[in-house]
PDB file of N, CA and C in Angstrom:
ATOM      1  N   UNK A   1       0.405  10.081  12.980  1.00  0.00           N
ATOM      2  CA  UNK A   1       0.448   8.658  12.817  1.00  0.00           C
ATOM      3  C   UNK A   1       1.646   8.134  13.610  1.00  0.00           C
ATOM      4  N   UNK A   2       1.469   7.123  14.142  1.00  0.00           N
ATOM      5  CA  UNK A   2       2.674   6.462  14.972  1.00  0.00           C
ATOM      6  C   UNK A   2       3.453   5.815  14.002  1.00  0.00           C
ATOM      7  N   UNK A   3       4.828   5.300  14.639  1.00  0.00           N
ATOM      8  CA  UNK A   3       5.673   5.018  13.231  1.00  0.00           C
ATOM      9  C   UNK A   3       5.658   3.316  13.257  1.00  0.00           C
ATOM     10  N   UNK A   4       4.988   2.587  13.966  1.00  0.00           N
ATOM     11  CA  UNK A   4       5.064   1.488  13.894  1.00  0.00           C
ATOM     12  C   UNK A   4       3.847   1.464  12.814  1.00  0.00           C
ATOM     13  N   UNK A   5       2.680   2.133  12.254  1.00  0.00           N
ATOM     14  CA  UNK A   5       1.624   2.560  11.553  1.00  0.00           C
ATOM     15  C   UNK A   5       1.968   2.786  10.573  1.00  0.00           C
ATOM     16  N   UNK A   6       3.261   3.305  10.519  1.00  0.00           N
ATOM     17  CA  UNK A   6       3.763   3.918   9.061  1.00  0.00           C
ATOM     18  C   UNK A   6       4.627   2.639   8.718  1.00  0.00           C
ATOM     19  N   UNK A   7       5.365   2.148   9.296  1.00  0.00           N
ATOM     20  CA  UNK A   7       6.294   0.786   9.030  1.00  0.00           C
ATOM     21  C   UNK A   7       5.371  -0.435   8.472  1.00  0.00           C
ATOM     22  N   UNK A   8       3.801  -0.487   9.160  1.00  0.00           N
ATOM     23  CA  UNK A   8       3.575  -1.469   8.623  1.00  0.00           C
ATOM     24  C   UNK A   8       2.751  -1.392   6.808  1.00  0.00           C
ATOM     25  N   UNK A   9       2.438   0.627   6.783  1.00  0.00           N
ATOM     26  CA  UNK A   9       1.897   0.946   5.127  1.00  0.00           C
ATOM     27  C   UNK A   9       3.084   1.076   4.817  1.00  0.00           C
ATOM     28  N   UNK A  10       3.939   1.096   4.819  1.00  0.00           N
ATOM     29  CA  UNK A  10       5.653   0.986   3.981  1.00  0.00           C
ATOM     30  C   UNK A  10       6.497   0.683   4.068  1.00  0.00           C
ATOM     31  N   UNK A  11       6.004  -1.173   3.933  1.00  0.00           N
ATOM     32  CA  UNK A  11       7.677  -2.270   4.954  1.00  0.00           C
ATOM     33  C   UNK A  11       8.469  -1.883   3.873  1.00  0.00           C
ATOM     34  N   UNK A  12       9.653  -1.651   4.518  1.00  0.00           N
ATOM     35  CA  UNK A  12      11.224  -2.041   4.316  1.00  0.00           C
ATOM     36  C   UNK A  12      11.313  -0.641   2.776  1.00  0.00           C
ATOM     37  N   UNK A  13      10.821   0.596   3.166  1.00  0.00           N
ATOM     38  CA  UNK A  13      11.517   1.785   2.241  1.00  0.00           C
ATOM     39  C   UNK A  13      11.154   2.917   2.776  1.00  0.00           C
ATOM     40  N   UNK A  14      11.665   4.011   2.178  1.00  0.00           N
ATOM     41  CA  UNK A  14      12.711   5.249   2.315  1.00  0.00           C
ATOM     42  C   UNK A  14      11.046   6.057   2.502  1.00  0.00           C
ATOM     43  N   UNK A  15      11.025   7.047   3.291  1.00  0.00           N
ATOM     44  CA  UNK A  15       9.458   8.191   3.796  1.00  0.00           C
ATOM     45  C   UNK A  15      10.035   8.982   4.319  1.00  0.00           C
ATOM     46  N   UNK A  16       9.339  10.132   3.299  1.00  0.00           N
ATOM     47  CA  UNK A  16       9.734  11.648   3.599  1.00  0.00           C
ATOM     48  C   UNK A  16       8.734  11.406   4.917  1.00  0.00           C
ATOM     49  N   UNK A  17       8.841  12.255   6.219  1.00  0.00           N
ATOM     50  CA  UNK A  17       7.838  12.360   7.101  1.00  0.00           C
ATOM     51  C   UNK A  17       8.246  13.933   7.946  1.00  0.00           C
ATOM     52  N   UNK A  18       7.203  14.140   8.483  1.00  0.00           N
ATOM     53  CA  UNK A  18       7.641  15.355   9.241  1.00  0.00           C
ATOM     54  C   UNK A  18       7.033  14.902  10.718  1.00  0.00           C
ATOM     55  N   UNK A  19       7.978  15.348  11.346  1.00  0.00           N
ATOM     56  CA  UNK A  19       7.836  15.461  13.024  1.00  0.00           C
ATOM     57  C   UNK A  19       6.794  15.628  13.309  1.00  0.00           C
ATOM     58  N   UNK A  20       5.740  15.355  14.741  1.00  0.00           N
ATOM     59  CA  UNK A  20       4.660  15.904  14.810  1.00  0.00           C
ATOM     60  C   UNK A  20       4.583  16.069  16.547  1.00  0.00           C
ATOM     61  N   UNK A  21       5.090  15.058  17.128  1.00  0.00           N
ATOM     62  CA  UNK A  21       5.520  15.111  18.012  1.00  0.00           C
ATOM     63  C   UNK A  21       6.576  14.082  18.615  1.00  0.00           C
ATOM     64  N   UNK A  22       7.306  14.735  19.566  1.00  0.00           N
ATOM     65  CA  UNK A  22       8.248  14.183  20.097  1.00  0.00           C
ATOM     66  C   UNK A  22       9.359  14.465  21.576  1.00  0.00           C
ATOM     67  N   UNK A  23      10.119  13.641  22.067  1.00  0.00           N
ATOM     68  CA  UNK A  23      10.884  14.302  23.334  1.00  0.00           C
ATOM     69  C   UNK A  23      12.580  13.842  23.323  1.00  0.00           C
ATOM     70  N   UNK A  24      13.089  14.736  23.937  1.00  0.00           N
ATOM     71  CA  UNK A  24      14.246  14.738  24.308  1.00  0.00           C
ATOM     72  C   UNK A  24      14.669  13.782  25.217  1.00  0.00           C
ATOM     73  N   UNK A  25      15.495  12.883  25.607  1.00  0.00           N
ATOM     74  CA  UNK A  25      15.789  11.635  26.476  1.00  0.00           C
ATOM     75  C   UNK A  25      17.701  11.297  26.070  1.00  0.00           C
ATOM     76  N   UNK A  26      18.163  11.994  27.401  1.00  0.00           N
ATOM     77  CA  UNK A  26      20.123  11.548  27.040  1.00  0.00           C
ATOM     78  C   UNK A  26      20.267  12.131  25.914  1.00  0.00           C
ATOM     79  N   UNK A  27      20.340  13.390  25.174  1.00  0.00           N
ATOM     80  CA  UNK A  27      20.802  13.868  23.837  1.00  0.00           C
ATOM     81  C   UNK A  27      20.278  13.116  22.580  1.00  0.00           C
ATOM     82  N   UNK A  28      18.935  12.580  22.896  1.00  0.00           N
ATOM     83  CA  UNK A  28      18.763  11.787  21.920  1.00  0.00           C
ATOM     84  C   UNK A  28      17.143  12.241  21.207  1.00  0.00           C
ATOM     85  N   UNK A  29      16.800  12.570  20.282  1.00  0.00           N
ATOM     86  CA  UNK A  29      15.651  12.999  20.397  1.00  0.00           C
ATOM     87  C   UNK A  29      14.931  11.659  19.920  1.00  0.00           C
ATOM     88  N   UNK A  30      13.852  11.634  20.600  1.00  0.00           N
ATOM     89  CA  UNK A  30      12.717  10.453  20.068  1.00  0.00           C
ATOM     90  C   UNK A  30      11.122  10.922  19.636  1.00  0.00           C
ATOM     91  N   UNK A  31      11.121  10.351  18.345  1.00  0.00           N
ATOM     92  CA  UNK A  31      10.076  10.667  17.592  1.00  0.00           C
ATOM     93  C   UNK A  31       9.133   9.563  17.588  1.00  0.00           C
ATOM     94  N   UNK A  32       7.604  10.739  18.406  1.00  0.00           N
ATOM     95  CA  UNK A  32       6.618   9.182  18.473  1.00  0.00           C
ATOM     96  C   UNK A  32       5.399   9.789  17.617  1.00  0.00           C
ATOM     97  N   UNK A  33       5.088  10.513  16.899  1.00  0.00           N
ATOM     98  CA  UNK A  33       4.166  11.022  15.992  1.00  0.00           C
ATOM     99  C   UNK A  33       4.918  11.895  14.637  1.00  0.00           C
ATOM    100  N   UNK A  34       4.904  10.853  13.295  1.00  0.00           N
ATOM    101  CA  UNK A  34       4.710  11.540  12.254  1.00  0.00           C
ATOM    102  C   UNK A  34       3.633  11.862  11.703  1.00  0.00           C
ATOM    103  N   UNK A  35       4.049  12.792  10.164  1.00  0.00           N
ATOM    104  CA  UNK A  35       2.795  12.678   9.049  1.00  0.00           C
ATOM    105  C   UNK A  35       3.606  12.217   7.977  1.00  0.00           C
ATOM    106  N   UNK A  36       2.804  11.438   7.381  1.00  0.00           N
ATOM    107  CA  UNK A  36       4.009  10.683   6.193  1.00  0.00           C
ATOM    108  C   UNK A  36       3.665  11.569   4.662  1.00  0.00           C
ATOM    109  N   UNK A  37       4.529  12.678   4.410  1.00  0.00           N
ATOM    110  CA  UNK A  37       4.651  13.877   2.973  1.00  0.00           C
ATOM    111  C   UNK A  37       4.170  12.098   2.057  1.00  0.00           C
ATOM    112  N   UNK A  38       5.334  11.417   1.888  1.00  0.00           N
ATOM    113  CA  UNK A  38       5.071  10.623   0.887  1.00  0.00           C
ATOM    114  C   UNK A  38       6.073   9.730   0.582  1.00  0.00           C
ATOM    115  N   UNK A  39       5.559   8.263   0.604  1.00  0.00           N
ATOM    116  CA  UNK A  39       7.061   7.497   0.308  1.00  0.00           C
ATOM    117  C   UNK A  39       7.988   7.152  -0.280  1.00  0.00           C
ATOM    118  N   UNK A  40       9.359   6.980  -0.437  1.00  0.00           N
ATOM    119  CA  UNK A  40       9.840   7.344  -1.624  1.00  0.00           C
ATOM    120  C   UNK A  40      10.529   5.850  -1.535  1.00  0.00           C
ATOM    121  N   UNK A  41      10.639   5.378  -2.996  1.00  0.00           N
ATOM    122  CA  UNK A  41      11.269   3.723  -3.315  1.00  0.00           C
ATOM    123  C   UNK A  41      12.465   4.052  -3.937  1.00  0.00           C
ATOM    124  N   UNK A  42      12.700   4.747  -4.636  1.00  0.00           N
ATOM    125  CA  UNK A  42      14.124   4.710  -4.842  1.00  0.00           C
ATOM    126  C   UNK A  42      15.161   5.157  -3.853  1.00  0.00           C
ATOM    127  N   UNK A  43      16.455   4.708  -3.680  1.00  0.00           N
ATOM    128  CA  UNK A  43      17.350   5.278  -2.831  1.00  0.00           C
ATOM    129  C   UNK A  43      18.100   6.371  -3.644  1.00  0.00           C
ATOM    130  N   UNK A  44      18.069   6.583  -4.599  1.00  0.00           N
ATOM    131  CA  UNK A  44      18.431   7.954  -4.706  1.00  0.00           C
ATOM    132  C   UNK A  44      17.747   9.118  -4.889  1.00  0.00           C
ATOM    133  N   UNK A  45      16.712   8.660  -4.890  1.00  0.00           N
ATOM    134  CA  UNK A  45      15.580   9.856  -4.586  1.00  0.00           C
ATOM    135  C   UNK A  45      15.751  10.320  -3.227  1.00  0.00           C
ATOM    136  N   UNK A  46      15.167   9.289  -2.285  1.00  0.00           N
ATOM    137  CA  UNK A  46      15.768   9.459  -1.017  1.00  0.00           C
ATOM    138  C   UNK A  46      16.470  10.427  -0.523  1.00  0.00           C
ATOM    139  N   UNK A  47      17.939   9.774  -1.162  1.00  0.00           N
ATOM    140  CA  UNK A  47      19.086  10.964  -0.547  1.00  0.00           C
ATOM    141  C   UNK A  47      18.773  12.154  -1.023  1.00  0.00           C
ATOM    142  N   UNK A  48      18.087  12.495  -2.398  1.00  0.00           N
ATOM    143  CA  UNK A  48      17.859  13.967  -2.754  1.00  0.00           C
ATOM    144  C   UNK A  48      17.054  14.466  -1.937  1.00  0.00           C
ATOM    145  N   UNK A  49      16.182  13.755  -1.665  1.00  0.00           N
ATOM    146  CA  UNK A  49      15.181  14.508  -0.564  1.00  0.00           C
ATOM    147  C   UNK A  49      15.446  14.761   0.703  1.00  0.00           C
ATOM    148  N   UNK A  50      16.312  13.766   1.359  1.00  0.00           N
ATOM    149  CA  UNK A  50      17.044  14.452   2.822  1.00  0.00           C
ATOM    150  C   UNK A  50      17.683  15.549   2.674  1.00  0.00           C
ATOM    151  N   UNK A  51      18.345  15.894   1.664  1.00  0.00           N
ATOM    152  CA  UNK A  51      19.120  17.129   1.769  1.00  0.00           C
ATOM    153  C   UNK A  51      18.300  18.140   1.634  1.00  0.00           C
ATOM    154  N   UNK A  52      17.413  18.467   0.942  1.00  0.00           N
ATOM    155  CA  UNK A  52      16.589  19.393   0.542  1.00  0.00           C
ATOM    156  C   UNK A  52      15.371  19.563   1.899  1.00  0.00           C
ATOM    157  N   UNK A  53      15.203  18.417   2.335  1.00  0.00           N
ATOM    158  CA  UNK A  53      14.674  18.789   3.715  1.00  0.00           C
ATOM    159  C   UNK A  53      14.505  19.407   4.354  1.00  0.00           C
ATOM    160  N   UNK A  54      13.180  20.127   4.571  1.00  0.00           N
ATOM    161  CA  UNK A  54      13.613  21.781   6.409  1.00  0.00           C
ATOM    162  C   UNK A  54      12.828  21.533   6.721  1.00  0.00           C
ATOM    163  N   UNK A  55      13.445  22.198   7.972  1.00  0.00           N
ATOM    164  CA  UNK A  55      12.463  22.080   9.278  1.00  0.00           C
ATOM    165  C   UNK A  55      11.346  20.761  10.244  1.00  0.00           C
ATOM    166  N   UNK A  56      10.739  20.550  10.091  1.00  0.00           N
ATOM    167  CA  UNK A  56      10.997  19.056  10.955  1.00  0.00           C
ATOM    168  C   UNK A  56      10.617  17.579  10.083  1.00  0.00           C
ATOM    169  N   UNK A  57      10.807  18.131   8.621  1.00  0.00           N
ATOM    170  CA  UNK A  57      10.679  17.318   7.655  1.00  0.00           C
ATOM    171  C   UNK A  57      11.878  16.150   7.636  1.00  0.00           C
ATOM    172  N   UNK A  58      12.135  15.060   7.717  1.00  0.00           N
ATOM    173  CA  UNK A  58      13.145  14.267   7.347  1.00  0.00           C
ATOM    174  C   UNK A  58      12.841  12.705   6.691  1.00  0.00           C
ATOM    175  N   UNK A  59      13.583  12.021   5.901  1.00  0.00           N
ATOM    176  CA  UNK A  59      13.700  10.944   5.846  1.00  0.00           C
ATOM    177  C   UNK A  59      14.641   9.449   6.261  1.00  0.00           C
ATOM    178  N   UNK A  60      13.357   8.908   6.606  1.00  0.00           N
ATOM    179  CA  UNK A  60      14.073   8.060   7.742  1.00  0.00           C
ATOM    180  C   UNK A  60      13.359   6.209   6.572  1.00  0.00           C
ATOM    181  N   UNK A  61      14.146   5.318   6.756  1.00  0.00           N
ATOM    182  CA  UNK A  61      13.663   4.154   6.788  1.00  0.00           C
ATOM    183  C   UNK A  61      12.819   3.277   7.372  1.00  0.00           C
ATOM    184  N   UNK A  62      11.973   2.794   6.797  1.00  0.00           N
ATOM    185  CA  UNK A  62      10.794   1.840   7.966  1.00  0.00           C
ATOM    186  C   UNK A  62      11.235   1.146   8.410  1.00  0.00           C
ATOM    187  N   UNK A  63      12.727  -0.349   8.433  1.00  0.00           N
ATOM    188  CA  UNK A  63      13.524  -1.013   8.292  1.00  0.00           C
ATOM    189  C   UNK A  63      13.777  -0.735  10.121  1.00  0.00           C
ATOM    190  N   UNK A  64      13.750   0.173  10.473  1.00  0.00           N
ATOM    191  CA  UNK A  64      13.973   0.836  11.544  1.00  0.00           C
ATOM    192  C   UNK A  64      12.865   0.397  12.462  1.00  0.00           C
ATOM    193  N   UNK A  65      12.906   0.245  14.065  1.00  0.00           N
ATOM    194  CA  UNK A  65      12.378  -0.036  14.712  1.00  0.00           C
ATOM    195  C   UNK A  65      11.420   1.488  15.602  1.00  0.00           C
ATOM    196  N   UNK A  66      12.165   2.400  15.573  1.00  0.00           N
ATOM    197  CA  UNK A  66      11.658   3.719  16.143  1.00  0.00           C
ATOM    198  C   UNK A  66      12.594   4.378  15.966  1.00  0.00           C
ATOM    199  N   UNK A  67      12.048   5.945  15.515  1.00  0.00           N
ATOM    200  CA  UNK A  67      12.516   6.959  14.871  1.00  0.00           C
ATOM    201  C   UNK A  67      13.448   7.454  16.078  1.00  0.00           C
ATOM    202  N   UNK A  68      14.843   7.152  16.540  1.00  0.00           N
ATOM    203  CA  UNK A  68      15.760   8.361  17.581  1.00  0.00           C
ATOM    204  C   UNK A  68      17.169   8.786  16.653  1.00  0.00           C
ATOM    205  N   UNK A  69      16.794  10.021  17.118  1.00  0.00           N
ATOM    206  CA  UNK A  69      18.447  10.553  16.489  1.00  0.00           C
ATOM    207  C   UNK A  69      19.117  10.648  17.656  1.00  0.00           C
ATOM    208  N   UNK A  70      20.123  10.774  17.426  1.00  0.00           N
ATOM    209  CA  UNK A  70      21.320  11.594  18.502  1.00  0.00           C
ATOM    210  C   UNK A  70      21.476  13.000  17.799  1.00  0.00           C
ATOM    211  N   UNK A  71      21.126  13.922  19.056  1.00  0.00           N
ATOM    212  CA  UNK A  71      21.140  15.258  18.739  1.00  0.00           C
ATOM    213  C   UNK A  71      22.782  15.895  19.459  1.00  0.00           C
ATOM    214  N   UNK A  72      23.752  16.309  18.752  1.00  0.00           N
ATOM    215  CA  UNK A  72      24.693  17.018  18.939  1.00  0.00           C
ATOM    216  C   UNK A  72      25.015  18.542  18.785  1.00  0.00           C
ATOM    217  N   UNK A  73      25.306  19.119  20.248  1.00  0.00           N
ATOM    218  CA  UNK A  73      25.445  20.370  20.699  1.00  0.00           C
ATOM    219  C   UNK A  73      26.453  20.669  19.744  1.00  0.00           C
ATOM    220  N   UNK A  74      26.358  22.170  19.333  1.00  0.00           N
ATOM    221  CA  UNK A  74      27.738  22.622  18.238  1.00  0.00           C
ATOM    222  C   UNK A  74      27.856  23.651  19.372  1.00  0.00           C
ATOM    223  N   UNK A  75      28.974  24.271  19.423  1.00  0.00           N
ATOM    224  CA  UNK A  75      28.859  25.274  20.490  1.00  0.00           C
ATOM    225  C   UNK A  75      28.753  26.786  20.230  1.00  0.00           C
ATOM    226  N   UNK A  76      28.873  26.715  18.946  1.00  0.00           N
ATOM    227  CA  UNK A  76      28.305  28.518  18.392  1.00  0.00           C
ATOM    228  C   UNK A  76      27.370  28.024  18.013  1.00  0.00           C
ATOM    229  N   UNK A  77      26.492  27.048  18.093  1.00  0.00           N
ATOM    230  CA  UNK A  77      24.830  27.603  17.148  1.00  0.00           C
ATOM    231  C   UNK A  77      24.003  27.230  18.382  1.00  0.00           C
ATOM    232  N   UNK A  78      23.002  27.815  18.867  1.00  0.00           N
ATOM    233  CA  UNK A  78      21.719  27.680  20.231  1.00  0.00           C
ATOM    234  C   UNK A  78      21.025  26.815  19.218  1.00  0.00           C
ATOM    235  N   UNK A  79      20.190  26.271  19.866  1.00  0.00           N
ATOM    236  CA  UNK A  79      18.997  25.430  19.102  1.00  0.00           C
ATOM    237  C   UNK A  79      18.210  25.428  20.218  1.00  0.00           C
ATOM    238  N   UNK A  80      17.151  26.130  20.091  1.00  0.00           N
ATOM    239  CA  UNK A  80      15.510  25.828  20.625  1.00  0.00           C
ATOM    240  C   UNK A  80      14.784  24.006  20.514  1.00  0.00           C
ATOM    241  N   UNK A  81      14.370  23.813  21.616  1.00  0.00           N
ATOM    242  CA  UNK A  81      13.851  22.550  21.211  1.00  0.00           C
ATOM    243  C   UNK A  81      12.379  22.982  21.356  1.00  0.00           C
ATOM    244  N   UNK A  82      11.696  22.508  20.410  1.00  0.00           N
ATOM    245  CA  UNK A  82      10.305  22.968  19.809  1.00  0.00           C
ATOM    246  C   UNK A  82       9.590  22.126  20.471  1.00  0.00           C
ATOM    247  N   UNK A  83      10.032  20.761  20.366  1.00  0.00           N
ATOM    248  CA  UNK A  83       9.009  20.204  20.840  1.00  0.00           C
ATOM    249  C   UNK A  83       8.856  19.053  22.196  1.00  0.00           C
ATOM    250  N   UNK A  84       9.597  19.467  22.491  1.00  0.00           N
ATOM    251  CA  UNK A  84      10.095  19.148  24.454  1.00  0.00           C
ATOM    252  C   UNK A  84       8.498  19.503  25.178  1.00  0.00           C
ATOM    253  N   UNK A  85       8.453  18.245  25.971  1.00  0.00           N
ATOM    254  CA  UNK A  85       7.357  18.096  26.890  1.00  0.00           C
ATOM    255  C   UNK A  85       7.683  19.372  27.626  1.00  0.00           C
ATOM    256  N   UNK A  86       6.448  20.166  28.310  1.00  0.00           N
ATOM    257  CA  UNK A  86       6.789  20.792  28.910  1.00  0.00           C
ATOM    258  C   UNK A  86       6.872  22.123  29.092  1.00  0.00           C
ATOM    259  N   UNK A  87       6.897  22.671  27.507  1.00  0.00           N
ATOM    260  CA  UNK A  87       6.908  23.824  27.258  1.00  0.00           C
ATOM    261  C   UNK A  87       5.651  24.387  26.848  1.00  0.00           C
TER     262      UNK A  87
END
C-alpha cells in the first residue's frame, strides 16, 4: 500500500507498518510501499510498539507527508541494505 493510502485510512495517528519497498537517496532511506500490521491510537502504545519493533517493522505517524529516515553509518556495525534498487 502506498503511504499517502494509508494517511488517508488513518488521518492524523500512530501505524505499526512494515517496509515493503523502498530506496536509498543522500543517507536517507525513502519508503514508498508499506503493509499496515495495525493502527495504533494511543501514544503510549505507540512508543511500546516502536521499541519492540524488528526488522522492517516500524511506527511512523500519518501526520507525516512521506515515510524518510536519515540512515546513520556507526562504524563497527556493516548494515546490508535489503532493499536498494538494484540488487
Amino acid at each position: 500500500m502506498l503511504w499517502g493510502e494509508v494517511r488517508e485510512l488513518f488521518p492524523d495517528q500512530f501505524v505499526l507498518v512494515e517496509e515493503l519497498k523502498s530506496h536509498y537517496e543522500d543517507n536517507k532511506l525513502h519508503v514508498e510501499e508499506v503493509a499496515v500490521i495495525k493502527p495504533i491510537p494511543d501514544p503510549q502504545e505507540a512508543l511500546k510498539e516502536l521499541f519492540s519493533a524488528k526488522n522492517e517493522r516500524f511506527v511512523y505517524h500519518t501526520s507525516n507527508e512521506a515515510i524518510i529516515v536519515e540512515v546513520r553509518d556507526k562504524p563497527m556495525i556493516r548494515r546490508t541494505r535489503k532493499h536498494e534498487s538494484g540488487i
